[in-house]
Each structure stands twice: as structure tokens, then as C-alpha cells.
Protein backbone atom coordinates (compact mmCIF):
# COMPACT_ATOMS: atom_id res chain seq x y z
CA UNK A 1 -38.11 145.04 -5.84
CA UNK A 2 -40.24 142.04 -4.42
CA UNK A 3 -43.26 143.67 -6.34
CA UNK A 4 -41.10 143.92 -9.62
CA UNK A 5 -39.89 140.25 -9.69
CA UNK A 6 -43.90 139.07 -8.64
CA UNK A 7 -45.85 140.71 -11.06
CA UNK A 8 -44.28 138.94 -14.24
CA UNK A 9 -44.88 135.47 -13.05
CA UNK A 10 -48.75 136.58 -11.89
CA UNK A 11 -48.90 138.10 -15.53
CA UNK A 12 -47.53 134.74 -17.28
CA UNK A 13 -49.32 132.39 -15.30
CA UNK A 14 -52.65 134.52 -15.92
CA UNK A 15 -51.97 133.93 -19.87
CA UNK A 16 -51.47 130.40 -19.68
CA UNK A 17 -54.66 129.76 -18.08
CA UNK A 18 -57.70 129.47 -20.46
CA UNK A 19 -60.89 131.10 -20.26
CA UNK A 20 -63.33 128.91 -18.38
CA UNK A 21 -66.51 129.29 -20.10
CA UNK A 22 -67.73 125.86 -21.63
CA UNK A 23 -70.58 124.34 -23.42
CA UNK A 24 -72.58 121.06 -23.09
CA UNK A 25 -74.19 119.95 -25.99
CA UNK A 26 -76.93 117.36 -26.82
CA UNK A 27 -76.07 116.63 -30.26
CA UNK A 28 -79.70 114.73 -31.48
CA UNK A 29 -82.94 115.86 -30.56
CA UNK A 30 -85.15 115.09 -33.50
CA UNK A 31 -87.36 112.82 -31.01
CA UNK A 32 -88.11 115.52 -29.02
CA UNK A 33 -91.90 116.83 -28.39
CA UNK A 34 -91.32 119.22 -25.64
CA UNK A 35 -88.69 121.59 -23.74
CA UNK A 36 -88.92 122.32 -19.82
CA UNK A 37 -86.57 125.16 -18.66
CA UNK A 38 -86.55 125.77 -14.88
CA UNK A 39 -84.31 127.18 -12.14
CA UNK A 40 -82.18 130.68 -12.23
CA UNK A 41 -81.90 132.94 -14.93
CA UNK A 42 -80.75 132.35 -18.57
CA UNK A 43 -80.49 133.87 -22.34
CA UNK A 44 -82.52 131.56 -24.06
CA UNK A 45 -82.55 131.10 -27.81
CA UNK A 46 -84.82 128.55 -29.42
CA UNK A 47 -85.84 127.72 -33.12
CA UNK A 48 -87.68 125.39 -35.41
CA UNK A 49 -85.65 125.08 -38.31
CA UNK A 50 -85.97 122.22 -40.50
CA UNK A 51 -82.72 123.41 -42.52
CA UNK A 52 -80.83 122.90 -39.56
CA UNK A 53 -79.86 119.98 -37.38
CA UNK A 54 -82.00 119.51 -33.99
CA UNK A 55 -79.95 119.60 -31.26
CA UNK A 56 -79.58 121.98 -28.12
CA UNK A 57 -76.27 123.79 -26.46
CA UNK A 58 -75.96 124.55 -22.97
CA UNK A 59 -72.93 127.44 -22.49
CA UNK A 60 -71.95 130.10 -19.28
CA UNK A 61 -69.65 133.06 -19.74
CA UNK A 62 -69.17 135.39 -17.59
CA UNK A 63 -69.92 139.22 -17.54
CA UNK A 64 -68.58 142.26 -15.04
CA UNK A 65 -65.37 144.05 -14.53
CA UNK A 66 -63.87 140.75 -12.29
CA UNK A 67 -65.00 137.89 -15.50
CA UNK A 68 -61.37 138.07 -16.90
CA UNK A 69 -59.46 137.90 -13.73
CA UNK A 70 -61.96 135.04 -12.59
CA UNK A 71 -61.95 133.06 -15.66
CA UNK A 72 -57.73 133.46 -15.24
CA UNK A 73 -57.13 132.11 -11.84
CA UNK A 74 -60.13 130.12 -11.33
CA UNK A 75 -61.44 126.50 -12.17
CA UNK A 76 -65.18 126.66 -11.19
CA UNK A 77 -67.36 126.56 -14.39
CA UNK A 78 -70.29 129.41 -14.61
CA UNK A 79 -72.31 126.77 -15.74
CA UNK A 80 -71.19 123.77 -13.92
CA UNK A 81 -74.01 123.10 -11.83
CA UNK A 82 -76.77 123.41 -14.74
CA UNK A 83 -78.51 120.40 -16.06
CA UNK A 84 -79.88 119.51 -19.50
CA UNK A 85 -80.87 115.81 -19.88
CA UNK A 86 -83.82 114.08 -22.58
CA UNK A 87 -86.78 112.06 -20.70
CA UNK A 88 -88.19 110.35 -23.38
CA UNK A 89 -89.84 113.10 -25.28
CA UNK A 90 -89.14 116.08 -23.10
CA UNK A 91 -85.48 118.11 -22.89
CA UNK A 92 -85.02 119.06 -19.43
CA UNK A 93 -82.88 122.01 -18.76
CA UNK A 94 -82.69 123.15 -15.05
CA UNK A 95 -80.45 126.25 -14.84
CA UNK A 96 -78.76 126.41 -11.27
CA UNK A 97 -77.86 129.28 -9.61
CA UNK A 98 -74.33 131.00 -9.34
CA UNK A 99 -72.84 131.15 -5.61
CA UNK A 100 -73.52 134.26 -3.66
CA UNK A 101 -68.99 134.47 -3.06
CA UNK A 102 -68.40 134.30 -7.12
CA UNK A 103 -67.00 137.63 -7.73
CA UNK A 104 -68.05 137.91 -11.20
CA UNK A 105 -71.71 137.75 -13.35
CA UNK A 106 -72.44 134.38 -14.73
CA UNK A 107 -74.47 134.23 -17.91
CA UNK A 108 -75.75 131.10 -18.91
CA UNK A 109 -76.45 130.70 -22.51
CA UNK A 110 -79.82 128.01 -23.92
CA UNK A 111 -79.25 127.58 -27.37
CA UNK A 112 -81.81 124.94 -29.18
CA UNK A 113 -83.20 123.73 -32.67
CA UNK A 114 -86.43 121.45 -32.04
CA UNK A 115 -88.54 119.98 -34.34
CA UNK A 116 -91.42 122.28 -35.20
CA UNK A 117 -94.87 121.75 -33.02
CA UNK A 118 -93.05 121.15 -30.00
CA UNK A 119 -94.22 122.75 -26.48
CA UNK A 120 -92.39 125.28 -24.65
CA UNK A 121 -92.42 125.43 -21.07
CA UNK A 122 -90.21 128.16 -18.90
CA UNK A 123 -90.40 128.53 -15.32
CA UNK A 124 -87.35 130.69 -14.02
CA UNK A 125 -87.01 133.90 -11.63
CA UNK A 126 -85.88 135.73 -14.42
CA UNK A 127 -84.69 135.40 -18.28
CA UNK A 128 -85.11 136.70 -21.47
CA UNK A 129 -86.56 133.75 -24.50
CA UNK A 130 -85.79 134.61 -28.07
CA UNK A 131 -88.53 132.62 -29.89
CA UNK A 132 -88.11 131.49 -33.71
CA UNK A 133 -90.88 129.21 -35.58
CA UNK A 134 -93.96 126.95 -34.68
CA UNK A 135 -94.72 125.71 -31.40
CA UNK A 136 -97.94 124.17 -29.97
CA UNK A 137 -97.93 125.25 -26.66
CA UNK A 138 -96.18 128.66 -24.70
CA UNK A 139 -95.90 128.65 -20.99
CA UNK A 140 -94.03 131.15 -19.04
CA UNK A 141 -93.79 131.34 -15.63
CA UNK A 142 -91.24 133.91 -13.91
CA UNK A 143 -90.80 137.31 -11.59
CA UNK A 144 -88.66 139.02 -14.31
CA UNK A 145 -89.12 137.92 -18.55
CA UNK A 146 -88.67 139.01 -22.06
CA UNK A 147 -90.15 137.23 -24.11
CA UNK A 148 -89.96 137.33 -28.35
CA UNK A 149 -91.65 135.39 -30.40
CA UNK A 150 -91.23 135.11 -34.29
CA UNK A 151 -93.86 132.69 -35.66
CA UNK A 152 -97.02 130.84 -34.15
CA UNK A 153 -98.04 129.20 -31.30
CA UNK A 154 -101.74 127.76 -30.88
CA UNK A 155 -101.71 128.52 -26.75
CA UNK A 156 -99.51 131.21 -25.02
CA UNK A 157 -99.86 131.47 -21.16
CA UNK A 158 -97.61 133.78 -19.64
CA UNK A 159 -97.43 134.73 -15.79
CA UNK A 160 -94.45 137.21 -14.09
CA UNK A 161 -94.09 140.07 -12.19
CA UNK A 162 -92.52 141.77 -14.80
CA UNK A 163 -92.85 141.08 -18.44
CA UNK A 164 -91.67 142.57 -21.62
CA UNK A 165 -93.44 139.99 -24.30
CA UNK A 166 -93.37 140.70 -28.47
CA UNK A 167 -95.57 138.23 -29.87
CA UNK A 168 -95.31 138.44 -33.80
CA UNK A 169 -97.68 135.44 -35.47
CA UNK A 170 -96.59 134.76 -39.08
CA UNK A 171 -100.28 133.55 -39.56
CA UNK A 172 -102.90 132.93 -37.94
CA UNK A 173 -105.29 129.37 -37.73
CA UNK A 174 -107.95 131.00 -35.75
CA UNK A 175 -107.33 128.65 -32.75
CA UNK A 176 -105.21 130.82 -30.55
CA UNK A 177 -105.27 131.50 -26.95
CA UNK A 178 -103.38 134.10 -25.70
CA UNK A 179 -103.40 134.64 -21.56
CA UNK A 180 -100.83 137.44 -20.25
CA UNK A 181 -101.17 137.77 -16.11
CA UNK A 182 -98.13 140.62 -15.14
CA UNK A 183 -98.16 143.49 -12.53
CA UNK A 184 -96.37 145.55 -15.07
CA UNK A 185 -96.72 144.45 -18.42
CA UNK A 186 -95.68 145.87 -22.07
CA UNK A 187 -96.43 143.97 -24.90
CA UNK A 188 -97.22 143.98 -28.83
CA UNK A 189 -99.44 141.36 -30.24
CA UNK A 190 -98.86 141.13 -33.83
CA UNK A 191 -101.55 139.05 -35.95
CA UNK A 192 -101.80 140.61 -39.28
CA UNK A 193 -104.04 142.68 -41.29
CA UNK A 194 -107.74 142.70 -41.13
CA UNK A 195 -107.23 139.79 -38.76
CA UNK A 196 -110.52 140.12 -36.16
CA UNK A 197 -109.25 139.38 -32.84
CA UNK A 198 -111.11 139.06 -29.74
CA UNK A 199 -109.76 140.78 -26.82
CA UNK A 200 -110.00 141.74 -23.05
CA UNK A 201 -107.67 144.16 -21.23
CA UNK A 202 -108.20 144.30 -17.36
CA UNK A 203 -105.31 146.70 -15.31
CA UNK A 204 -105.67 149.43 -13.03
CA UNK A 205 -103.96 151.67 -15.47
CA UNK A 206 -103.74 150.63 -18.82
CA UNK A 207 -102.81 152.05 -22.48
CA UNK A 208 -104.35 150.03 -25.22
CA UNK A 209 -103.48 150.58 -28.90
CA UNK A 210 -105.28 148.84 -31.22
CA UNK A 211 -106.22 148.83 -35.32
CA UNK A 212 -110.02 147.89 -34.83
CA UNK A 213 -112.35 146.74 -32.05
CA UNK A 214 -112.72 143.56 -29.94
CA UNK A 215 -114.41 141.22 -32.14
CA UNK A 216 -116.41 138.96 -29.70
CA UNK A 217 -115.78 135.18 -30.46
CA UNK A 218 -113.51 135.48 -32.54
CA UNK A 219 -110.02 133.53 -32.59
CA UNK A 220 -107.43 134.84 -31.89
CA UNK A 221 -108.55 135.12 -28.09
CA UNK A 222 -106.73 137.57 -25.74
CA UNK A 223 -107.19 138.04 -22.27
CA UNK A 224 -104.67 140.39 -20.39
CA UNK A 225 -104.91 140.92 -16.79
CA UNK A 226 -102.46 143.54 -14.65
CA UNK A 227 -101.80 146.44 -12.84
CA UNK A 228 -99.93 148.49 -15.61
CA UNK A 229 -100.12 147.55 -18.67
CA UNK A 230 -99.27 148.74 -21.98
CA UNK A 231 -99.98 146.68 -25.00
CA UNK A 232 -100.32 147.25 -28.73
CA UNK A 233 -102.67 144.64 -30.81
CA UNK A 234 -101.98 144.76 -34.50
């Protein structure tokens, strides 16, 4: 009976509760020349539209069989402890980590529009980067990463343990540097047709797929280094 009469105030006080995912939001960031993401992992989404109004969105939900009970009966934000501040030029966005004793997944959400030619900078143990328009500079930096990009970037440096990288270039300027260092590496490097590209695979097992030979000289330059690799040039 005791069960009976505690189970319909649990169940009411569990729907008057909201969810407990939030957002921060930096509303203006048409001054900005640069992005620096750092710290745990994230679901990162940036663009370069000029359509659309530069700004950037900082958001946690969380995932797993416990998120609904959590978000129910507790106050702590998934994303409480993350950081996204401008330094002059640069967006900072440091992504901390979720407590070892939270019972359910945290995912914490990077949602940006920048002004086109900015750089790109990610350092984080592990994330996945859905890349849309131009960007000067590409730096990635992290154990575990998936990496898209749709559009061009003059330099592209990425370093992990584990990377998953699509690199589609809507044109080429003939000034691109392309670096890939991964123990286990898959990637497709997509520059056009009849675009020569210069390129240098190093692994200790490696399947290379590629439309035409290694044009010495030419740009764009690609160096991959690992220790499996597969990677498609197009």
C-alpha cells in the first residue's frame, strides 16, 4: 500500500521537472578570424554562410537509457562546466569533461556560422567536426576524430590515433597542403577531375585508390603517414 500511494507523487513530480539540457549562445561573431576548440569530446558543426547570421551555440543533452530519469530529478547541466568566450579575434570553446558519478551520457553540441576564411583549430580526445565552406587554415589534433569537410581549406594538418577524415574541395587554388599523421586512418580526398595532385602515402599496410599518378610538384600536396591506412584520392 506504501508503494501504491509513493509512486504517483514520484510520477508527478518527475513531470513537473523540465528537461535539463540548455544552450549558451554568442549571438555576434562577424569579427571573428579564428575558432579554438579544446578539452573533452563534442559534435561539432561549423559553417561559412554568408546568408546566415554569424554567431555560435554551445548546447549538452544527454544520451543512454538513465538521460530521462537524470534530466527529471536532477539540476546539474551536461554542459555546465564548458566554456565559449571571444578574445579579440579568436572564439574559444573549451569543452569540459562530464563527472565520472553522472549516470547518464552527456553530449555536448558546437554549433557555429563564421565568417568565411577563418582558421579552424581542434584539439580534443575525441569528436566528430562537420565542416561546411572556406577556411584558411585546418588543424586537428585528437586520439579519436571524424572529420567532414564540404568546401576548401588552403592548409589541413590533422594528427589522432584514430581518424575517419572526408575531405571534399569544391575547387581547388593550387596552394593546398594536406598533412594526415593517424595509426589507423581512412580517408577520401576529393579534388575534382583531371586535377594533378601530388601525393605521398607512407603506412605499414596501406590501400591506396587513386584516378591517376602522383604528379610531383604539383599543388594540391598530400603527405599521409600511418600504420593502416586506407585512403581514396579523387
Amino acid at each position: 500500500m506504501i508503494i501504491l500511494l509513493v509512486m504517483p507523487v514520484l510520477l508527478v513530480a518527475s513531470a513537473a521537472l523540465p528537461d535539463k539540457a540548455s544552450t549558451t549562445a554568442i549571438p555576434d561573431l562577424s569579427g571573428v578570424r579564428a575558432v579554438a576548440i579544446s578539452g573533452d569530446a563534442s559534435s561539432i558543426n561549423i559553417t561559412t554562410r554568408r546568408d546566415q547570421p554569424y554567431g555560435a551555440s554551445l548546447s549538452g543533452r544527454r544520451k543512454g537509457w538513465f538521460s530521462s530519469w537524470y534530466s527529471s530529478w536532477y539540476f546539474a547541466d551536461c554542459r555546465n562546466n564548458s566554456d565559449m568566450r571571444v578574445d579579440g579575434t579568436v572564439l574559444h570553446i573549451d569543452i569540459a569533461a562530464s563527472s565520472w558519478l553522472d549516470p547518464s551520457g552527456c553530449v555536448v553540441e558546437v554549433n557555429a556560422n563564421v565568417p568565411a576564411g577563418a582558421a579552424l583549430r581542434i584539439d580534443q580526445s575525441a569528436f566528430t567536426a562537420r565542416l561546411i565552406g572556406h577556411f584558411s587554415e585546418l588543424a586537428v589534433a585528437g586520439k579519436a576524430a571524424d572529420v567532414t569537410l564540404d568546401g576548401h581549406a588552403s592548409g589541413i594538418d590533422i594528427r589522432g590515433d584514430a581518424v575517419k577524415a572526408s575531405l571534399d574541395f569544391d575547387r581547388v587554388e593550387a596552394d593546398e597542403n594536406v598533412s594526415i599523421r593517424a595509426r589507423a586512418l581512412d580517408a577520401y580526398l576529393g579534388f575534382g577531375d583531371n586535377v594533378p595532385v601530388d601525393y605521398k602515402v607512407a603506412a605499414q599496410a596501406s590501400w591506396v585508390d587513386a584516378r591517376q599518378p602522383s604528379v610531383p610538384g604539383a599543388k594540391p600536396h598530400v603527405e599521409i603517414d600511418g600504420d593502416f591506412v586506407r585512403v581514396r584520392i579523387r
